[in-house]
C-alpha atoms as a PDB file:
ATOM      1  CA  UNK A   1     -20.047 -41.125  31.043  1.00  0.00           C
ATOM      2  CA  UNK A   2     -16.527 -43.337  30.190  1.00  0.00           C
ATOM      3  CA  UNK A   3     -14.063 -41.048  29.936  1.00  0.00           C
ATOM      4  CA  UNK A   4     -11.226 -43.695  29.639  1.00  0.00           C
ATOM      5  CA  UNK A   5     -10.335 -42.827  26.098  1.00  0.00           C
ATOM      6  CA  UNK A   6      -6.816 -41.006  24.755  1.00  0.00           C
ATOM      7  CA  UNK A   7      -7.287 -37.564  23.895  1.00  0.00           C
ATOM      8  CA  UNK A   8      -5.070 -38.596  20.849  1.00  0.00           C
ATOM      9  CA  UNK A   9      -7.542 -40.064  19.096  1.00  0.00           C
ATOM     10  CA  UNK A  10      -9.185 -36.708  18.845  1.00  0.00           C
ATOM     11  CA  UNK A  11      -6.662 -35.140  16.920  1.00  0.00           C
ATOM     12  CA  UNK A  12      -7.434 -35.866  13.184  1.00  0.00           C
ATOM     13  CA  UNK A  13     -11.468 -34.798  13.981  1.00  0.00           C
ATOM     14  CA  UNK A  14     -10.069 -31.298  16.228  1.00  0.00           C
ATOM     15  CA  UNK A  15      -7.672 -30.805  13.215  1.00  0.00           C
ATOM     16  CA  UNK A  16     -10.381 -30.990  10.536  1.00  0.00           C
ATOM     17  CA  UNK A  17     -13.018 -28.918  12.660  1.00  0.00           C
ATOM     18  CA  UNK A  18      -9.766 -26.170  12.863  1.00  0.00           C
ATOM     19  CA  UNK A  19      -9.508 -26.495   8.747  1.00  0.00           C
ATOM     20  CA  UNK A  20     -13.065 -25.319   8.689  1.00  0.00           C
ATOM     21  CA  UNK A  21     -13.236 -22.731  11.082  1.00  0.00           C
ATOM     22  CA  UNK A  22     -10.298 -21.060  12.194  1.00  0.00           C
ATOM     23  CA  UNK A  23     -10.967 -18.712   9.491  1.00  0.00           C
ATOM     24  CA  UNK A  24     -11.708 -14.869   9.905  1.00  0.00           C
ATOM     25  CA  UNK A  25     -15.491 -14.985   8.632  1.00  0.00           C
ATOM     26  CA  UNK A  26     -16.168 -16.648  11.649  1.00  0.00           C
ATOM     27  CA  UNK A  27     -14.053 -14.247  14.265  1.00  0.00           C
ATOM     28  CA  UNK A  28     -17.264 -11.911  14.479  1.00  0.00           C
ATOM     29  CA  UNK A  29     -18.960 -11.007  16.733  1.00  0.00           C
ATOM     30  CA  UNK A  30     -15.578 -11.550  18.949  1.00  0.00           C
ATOM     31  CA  UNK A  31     -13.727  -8.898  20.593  1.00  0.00           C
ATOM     32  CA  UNK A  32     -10.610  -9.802  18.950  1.00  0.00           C
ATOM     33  CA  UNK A  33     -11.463  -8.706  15.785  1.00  0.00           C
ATOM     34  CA  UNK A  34     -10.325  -4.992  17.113  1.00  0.00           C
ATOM     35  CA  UNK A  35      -7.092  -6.514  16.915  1.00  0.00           C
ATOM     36  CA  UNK A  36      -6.627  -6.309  13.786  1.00  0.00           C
ATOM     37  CA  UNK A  37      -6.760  -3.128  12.904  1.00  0.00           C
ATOM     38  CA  UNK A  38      -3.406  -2.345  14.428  1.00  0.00           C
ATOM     39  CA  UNK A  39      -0.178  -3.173  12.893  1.00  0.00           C
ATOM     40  CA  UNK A  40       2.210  -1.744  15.674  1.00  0.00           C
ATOM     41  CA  UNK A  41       2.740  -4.412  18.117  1.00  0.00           C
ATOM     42  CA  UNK A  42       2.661  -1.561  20.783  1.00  0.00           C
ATOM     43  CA  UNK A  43      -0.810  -0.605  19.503  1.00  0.00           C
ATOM     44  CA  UNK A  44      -2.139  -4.294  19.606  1.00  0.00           C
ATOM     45  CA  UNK A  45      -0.980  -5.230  22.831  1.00  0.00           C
ATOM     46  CA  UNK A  46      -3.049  -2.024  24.828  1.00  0.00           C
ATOM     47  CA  UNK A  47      -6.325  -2.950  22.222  1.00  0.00           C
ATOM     48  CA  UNK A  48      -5.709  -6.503  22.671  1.00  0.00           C
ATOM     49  CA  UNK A  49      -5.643  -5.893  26.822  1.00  0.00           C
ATOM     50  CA  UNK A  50      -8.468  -3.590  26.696  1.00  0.00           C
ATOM     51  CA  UNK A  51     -10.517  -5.721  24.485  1.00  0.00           C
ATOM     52  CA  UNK A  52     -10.039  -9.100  26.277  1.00  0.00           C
ATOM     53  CA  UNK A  53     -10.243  -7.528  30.206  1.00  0.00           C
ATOM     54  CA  UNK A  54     -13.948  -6.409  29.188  1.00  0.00           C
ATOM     55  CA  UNK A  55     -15.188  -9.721  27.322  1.00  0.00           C
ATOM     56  CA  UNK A  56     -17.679 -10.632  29.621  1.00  0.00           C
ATOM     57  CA  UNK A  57     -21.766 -10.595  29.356  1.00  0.00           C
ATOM     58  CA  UNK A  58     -23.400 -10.292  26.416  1.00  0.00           C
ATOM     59  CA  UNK A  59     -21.401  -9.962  23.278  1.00  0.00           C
ATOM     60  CA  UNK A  60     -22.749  -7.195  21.624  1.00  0.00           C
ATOM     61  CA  UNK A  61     -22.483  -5.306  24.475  1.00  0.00           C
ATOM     62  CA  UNK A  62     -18.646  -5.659  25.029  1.00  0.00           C
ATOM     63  CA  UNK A  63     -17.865  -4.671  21.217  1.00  0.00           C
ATOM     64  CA  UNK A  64     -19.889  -1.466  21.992  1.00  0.00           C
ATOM     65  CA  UNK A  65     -17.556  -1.283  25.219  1.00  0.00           C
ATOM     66  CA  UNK A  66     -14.828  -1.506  23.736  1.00  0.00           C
ATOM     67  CA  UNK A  67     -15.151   0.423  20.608  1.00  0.00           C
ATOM     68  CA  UNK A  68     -16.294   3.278  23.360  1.00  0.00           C
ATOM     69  CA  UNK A  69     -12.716   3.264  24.685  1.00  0.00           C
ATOM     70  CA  UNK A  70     -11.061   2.827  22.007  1.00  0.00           C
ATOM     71  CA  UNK A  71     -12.638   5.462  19.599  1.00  0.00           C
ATOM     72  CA  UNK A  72     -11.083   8.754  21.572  1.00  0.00           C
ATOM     73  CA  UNK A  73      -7.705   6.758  21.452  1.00  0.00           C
ATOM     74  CA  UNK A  74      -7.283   7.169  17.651  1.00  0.00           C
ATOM     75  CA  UNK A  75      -5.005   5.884  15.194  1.00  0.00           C
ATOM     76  CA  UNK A  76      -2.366   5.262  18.128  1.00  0.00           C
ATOM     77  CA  UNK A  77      -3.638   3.928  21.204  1.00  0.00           C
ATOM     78  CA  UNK A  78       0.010   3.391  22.465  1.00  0.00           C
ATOM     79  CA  UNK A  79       1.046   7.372  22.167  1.00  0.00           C
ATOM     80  CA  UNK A  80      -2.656   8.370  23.808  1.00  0.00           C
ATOM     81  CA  UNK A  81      -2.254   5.885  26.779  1.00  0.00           C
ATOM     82  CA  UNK A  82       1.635   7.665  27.526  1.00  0.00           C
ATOM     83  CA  UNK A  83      -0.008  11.253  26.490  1.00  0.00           C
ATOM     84  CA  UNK A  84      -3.113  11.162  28.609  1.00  0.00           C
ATOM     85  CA  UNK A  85      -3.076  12.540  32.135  1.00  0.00           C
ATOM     86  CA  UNK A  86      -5.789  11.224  34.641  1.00  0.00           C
ATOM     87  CA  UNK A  87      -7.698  14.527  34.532  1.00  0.00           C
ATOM     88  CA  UNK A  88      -8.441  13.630  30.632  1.00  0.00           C
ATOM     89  CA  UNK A  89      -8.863  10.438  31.570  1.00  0.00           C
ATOM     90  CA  UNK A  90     -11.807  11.292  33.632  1.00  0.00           C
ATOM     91  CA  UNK A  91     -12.996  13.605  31.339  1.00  0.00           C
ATOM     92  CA  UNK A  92     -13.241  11.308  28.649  1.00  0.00           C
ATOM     93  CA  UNK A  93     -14.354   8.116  30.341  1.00  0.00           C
ATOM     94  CA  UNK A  94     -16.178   9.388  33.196  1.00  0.00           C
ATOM     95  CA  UNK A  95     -19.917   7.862  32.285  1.00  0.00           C
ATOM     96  CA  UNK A  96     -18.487   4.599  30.968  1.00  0.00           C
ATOM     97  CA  UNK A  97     -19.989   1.853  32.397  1.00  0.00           C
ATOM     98  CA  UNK A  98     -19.826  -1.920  31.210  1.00  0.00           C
ATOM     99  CA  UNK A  99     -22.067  -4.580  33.793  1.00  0.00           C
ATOM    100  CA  UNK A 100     -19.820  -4.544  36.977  1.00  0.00           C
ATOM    101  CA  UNK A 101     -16.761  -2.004  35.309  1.00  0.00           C
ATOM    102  CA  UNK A 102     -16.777   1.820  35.654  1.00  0.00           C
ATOM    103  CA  UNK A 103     -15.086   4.633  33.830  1.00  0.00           C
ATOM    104  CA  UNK A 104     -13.425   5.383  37.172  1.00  0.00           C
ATOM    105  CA  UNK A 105     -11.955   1.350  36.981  1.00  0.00           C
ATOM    106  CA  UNK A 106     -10.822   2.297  32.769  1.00  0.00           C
ATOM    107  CA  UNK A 107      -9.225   5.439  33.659  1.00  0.00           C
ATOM    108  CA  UNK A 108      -6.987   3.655  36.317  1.00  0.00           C
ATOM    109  CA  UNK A 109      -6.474   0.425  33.909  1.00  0.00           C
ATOM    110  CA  UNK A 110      -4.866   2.912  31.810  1.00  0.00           C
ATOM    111  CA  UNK A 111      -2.622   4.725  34.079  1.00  0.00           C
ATOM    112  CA  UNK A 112      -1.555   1.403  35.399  1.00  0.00           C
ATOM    113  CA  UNK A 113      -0.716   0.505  31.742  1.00  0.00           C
ATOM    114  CA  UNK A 114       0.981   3.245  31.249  1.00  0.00           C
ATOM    115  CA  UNK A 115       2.996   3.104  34.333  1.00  0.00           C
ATOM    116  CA  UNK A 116       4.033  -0.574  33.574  1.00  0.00           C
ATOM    117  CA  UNK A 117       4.867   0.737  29.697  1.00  0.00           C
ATOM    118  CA  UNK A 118       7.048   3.370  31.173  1.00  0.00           C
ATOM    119  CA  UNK A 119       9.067   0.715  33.326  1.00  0.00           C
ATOM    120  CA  UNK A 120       9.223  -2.079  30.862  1.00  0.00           C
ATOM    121  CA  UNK A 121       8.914  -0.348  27.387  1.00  0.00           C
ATOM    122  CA  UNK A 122       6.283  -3.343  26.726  1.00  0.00           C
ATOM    123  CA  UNK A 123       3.980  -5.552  28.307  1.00  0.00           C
ATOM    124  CA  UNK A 124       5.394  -8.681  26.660  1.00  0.00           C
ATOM    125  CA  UNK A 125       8.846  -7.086  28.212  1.00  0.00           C
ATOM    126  CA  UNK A 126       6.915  -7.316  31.387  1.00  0.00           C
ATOM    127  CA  UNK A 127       6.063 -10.825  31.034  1.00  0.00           C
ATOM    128  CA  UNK A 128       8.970 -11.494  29.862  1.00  0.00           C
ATOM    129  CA  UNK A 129      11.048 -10.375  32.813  1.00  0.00           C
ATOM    130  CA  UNK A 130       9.060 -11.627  34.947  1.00  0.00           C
ATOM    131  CA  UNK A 131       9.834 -15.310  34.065  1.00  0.00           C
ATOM    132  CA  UNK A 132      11.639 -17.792  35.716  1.00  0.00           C
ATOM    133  CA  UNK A 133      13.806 -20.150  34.523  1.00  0.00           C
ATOM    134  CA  UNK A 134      11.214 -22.910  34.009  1.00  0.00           C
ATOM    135  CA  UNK A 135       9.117 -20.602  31.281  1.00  0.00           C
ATOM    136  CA  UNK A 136       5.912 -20.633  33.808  1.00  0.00           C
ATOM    137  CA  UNK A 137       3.624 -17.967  32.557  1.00  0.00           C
ATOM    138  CA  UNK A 138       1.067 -18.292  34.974  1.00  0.00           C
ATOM    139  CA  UNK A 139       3.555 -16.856  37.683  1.00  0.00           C
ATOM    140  CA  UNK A 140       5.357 -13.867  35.282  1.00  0.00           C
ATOM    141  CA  UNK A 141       1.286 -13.156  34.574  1.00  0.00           C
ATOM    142  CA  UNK A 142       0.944 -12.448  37.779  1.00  0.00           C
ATOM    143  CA  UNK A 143       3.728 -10.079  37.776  1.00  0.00           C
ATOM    144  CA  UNK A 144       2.333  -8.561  34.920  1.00  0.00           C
ATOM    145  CA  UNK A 145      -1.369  -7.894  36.553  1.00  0.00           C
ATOM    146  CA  UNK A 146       0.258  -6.641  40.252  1.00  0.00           C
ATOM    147  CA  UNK A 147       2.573  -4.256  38.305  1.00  0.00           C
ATOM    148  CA  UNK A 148      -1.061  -2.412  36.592  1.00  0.00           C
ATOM    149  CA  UNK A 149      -2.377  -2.691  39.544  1.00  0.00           C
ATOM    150  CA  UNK A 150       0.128  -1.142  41.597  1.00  0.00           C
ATOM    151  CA  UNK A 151       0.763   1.497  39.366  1.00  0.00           C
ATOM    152  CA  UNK A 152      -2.552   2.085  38.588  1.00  0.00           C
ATOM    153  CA  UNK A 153      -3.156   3.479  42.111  1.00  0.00           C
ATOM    154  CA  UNK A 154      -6.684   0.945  42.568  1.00  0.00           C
ATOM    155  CA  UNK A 155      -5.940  -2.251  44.817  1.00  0.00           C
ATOM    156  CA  UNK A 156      -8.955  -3.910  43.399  1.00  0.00           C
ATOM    157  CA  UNK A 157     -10.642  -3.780  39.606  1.00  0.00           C
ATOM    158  CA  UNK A 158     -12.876  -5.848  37.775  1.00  0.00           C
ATOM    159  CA  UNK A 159     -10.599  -5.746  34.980  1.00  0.00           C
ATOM    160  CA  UNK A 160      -7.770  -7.265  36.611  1.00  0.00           C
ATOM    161  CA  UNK A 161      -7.844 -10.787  38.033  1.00  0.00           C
ATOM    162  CA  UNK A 162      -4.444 -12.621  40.077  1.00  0.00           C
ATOM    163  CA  UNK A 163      -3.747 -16.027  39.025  1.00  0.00           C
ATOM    164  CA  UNK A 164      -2.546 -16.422  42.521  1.00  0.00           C
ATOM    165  CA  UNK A 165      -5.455 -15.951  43.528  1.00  0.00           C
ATOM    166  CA  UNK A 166      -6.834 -19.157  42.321  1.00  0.00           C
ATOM    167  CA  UNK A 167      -8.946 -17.274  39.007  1.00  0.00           C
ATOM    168  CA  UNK A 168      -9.291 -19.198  35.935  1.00  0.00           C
ATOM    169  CA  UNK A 169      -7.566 -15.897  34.482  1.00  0.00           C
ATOM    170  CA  UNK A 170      -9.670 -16.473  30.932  1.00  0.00           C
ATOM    171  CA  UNK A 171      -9.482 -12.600  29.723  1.00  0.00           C
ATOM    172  CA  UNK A 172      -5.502 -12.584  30.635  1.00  0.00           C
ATOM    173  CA  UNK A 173      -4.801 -15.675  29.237  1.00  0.00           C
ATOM    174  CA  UNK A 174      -6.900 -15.065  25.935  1.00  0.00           C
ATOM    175  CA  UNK A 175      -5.041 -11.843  25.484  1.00  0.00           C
ATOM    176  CA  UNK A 176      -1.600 -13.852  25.921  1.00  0.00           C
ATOM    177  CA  UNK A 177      -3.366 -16.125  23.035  1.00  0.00           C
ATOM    178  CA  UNK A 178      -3.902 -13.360  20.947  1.00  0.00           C
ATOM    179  CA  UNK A 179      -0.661 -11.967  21.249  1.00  0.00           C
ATOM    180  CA  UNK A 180       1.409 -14.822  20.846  1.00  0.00           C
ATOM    181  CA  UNK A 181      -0.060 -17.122  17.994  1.00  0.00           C
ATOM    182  CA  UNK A 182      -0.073 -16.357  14.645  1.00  0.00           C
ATOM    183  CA  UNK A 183      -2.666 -17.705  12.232  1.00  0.00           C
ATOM    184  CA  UNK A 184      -5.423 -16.871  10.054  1.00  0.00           C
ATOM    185  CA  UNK A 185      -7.160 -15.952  13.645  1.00  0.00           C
ATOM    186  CA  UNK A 186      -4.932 -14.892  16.065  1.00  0.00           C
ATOM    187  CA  UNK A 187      -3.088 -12.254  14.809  1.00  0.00           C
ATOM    188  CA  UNK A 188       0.017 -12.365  17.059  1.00  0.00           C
ATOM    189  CA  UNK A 189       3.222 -10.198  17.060  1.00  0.00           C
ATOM    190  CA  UNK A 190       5.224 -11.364  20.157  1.00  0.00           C
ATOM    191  CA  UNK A 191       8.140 -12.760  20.400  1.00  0.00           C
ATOM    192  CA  UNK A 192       9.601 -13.786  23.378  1.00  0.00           C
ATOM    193  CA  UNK A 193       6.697 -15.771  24.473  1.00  0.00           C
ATOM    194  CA  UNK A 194       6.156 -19.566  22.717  1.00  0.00           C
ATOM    195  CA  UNK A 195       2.730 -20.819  22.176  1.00  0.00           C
ATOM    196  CA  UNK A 196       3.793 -23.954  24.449  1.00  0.00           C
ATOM    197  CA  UNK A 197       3.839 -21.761  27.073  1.00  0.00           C
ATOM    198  CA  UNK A 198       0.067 -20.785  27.124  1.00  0.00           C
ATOM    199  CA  UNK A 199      -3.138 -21.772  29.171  1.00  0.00           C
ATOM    200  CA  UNK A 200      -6.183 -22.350  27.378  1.00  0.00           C
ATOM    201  CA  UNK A 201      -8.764 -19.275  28.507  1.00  0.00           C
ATOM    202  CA  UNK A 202     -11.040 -21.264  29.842  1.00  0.00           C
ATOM    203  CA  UNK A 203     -14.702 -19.880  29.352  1.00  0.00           C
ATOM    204  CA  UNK A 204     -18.005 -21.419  30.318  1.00  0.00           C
ATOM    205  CA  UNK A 205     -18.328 -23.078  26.575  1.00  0.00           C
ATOM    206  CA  UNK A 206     -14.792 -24.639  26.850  1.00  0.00           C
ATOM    207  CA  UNK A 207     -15.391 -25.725  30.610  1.00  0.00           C
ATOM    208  CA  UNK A 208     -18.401 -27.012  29.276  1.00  0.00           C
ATOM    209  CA  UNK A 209     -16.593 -29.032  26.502  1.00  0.00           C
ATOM    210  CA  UNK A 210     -13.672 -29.699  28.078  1.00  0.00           C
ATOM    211  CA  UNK A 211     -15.471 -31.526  30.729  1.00  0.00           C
ATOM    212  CA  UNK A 212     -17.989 -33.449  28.376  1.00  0.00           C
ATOM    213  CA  UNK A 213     -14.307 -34.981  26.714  1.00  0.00           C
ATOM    214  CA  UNK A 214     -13.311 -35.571  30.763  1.00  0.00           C
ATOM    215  CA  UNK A 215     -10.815 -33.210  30.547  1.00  0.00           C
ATOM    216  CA  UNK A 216     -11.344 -32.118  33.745  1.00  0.00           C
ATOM    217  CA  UNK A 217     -13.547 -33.450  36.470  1.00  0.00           C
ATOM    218  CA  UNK A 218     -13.450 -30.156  38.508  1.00  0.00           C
ATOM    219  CA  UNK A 219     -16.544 -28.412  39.612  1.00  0.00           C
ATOM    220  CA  UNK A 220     -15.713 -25.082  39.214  1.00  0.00           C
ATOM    221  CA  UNK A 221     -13.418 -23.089  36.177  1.00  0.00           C
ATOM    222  CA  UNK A 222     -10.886 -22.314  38.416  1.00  0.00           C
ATOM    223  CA  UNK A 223      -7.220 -22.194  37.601  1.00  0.00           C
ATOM    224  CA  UNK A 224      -6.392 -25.517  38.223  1.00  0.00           C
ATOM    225  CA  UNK A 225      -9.306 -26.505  36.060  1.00  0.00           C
ATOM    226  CA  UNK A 226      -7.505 -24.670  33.096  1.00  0.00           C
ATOM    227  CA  UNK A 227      -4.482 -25.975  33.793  1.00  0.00           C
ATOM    228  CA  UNK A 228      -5.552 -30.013  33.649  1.00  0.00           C
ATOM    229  CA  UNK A 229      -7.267 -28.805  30.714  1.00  0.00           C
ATOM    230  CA  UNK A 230      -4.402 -27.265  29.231  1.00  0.00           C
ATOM    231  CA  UNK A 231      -2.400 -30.762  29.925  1.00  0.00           C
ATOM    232  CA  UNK A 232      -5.033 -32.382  28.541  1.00  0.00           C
ATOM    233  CA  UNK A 233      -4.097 -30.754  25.158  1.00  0.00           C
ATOM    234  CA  UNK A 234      -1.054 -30.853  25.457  1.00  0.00           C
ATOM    235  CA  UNK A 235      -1.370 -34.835  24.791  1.00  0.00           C
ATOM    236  CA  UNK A 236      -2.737 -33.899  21.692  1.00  0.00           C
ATOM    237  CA  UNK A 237      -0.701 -30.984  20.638  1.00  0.00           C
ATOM    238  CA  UNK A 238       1.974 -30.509  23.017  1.00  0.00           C
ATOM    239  CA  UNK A 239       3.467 -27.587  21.305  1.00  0.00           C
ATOM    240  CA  UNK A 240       0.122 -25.581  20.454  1.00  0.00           C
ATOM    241  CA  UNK A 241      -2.417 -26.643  23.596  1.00  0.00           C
ATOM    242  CA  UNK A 242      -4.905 -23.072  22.958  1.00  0.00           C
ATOM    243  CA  UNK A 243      -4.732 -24.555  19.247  1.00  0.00           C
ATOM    244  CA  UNK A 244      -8.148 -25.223  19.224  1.00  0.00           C
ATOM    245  CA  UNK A 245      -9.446 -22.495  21.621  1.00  0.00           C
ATOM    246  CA  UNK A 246     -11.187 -20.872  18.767  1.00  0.00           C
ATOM    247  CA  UNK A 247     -12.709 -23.311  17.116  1.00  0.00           C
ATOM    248  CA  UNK A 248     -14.199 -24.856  19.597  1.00  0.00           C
ATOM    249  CA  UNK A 249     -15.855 -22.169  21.265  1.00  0.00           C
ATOM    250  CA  UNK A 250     -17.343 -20.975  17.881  1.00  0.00           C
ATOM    251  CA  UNK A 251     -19.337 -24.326  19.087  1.00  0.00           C
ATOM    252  CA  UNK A 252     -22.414 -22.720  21.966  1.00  0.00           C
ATOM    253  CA  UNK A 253     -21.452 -19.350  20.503  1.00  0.00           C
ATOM    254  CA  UNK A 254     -23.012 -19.082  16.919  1.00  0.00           C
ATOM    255  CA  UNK A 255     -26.075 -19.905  16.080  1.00  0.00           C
ATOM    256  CA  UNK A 256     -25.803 -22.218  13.785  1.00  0.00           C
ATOM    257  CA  UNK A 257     -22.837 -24.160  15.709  1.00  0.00           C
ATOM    258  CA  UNK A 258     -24.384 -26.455  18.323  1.00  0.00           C
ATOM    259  CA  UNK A 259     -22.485 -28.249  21.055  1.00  0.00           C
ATOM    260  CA  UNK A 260     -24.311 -31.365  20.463  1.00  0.00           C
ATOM    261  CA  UNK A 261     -22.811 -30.908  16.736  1.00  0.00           C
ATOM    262  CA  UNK A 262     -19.374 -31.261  18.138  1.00  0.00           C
ATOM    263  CA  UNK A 263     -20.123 -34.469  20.337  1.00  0.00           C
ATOM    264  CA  UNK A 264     -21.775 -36.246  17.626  1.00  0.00           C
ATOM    265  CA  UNK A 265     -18.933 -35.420  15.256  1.00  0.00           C
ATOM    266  CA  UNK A 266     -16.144 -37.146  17.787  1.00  0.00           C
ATOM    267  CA  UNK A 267     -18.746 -39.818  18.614  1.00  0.00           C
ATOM    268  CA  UNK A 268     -18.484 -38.867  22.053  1.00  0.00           C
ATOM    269  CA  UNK A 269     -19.152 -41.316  24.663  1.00  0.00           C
ATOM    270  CA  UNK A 270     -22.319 -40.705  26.024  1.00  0.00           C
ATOM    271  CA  UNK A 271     -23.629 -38.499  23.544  1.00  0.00           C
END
């Protein structure tokens, strides 16, 4: 396939697919719709963490997931997380169990949450602090996932993963999505964090895409495979590059969006 095209020329066709679907009828089924029921920023950014560490598998299993942890949490999830004491914890989440995640893994995820909360008031504080001068949020997220994970008393999780570790971080860095844009999808709330400073969450469908548009040539979705896909949108929206995250995954994931729908519609080499 010839990938020697410019990304630019993309831009009016990604902006008009983004006209049609970045719309809330098309959010479900998608764990970020648990989002928005929370208007406290504190509130949003524990669901938002929960909901995006367990999206993996089958979709309709993680909403079940994570409306199981979230139920006993109430109208507050912030005041439950610094309330609860392990022993309830346990109590409460003991037979959870989501593919490769135990209760045993949630009930430390929220300590660890709740440690980092008590230290930094927030986790976008966390982040925040965390940064260095240059604005890289892949290292300050890694600050943010060792300081759970430290206080959360568990060395390893399924929940957590370390960009320095080489992951393709895609729950961490959709949850850093979902917290920092603001549309009609992304609900947002942050502000110390700029949408320039993102990585796209890069899932099978947008390795998958991404790599069909020669994006990337990398064999794997690894973090350096989101990160020349990131660049790669940045060339066609430098300030916004998870712009598009949304839409295009809505491509592979509903039914009635096909993948070959999107090539034919850029007239995609090969395709």
């Amino acid at each position: 396939m010839d990938h020697n095209f410019c990304f630019g020329e993309f831009y009016p066709i990604f902006e008009k697919i983004y006209d049609e679907y970045n719309k809330r009828e098309f959010v479900h089924p998608d764990p970020l719709e648990f989002l928005y029921s929370y208007e406290s920023i504190l509130d949003r950014e524990i669901v938002g963490f929960i909901a995006s560490a367990l999206a993996y598998g089958r979709v309709q299993q993680i909403l079940k997931s994570v409306s199981r942890v979230l139920e006993p949490m109430g109208a507050s999830p912030f005041s439950y997380v610094m309330d609860a004491q392990m022993e309830d914890l346990k109590s409460m989440y003991g037979g959870f169990k989501h593919r490769f995640t135990t209760g045993d893994e949630i009930c430390h995820l929220l300590m660890g949450i709740r440690g980092l909360l008590e230290e930094y008031g927030s986790i976008e504080n966390c982040l925040f602090s965390n940064m260095d001068e240059t604005g890289n949020i892949i290292s300050s997220l890694d600050s943010v996932i060792s300081c759970i994970a430290n206080k959360s008393g568990q060395d390893r999780s399924s929940l957590l993963s370390r960009p320095v570790l080489g992951s393709a971080c895609k729950r961490h860095f959709l949850f850093l999505k979902w917290m920092t844009r603001k549309d009609e999808v992304d609900p947002g709330g942050w502000t110390k964090i700029r949408p320039e400073q993102l990585v796209m969450p890069v899932d099978t469908h947008i390795f998958s895409i991404a790599t069909s548009f020669g994006m990337t040539e990398r064999k794997q979705a690894n973090l350096k495979a989101a990160i020349e896909i990131t660049d790669a949108f940045k060339k066609i929206v430098p300030n916004d590059p998870t712009r598009y995250d949304f839409v295009l995954t809505r491509f592979g994931i509903r039914s009635e969006m096909k993948k070959s729908n999107l090539f034919q519609r850029c007239s995609l080499p090969g395709w």
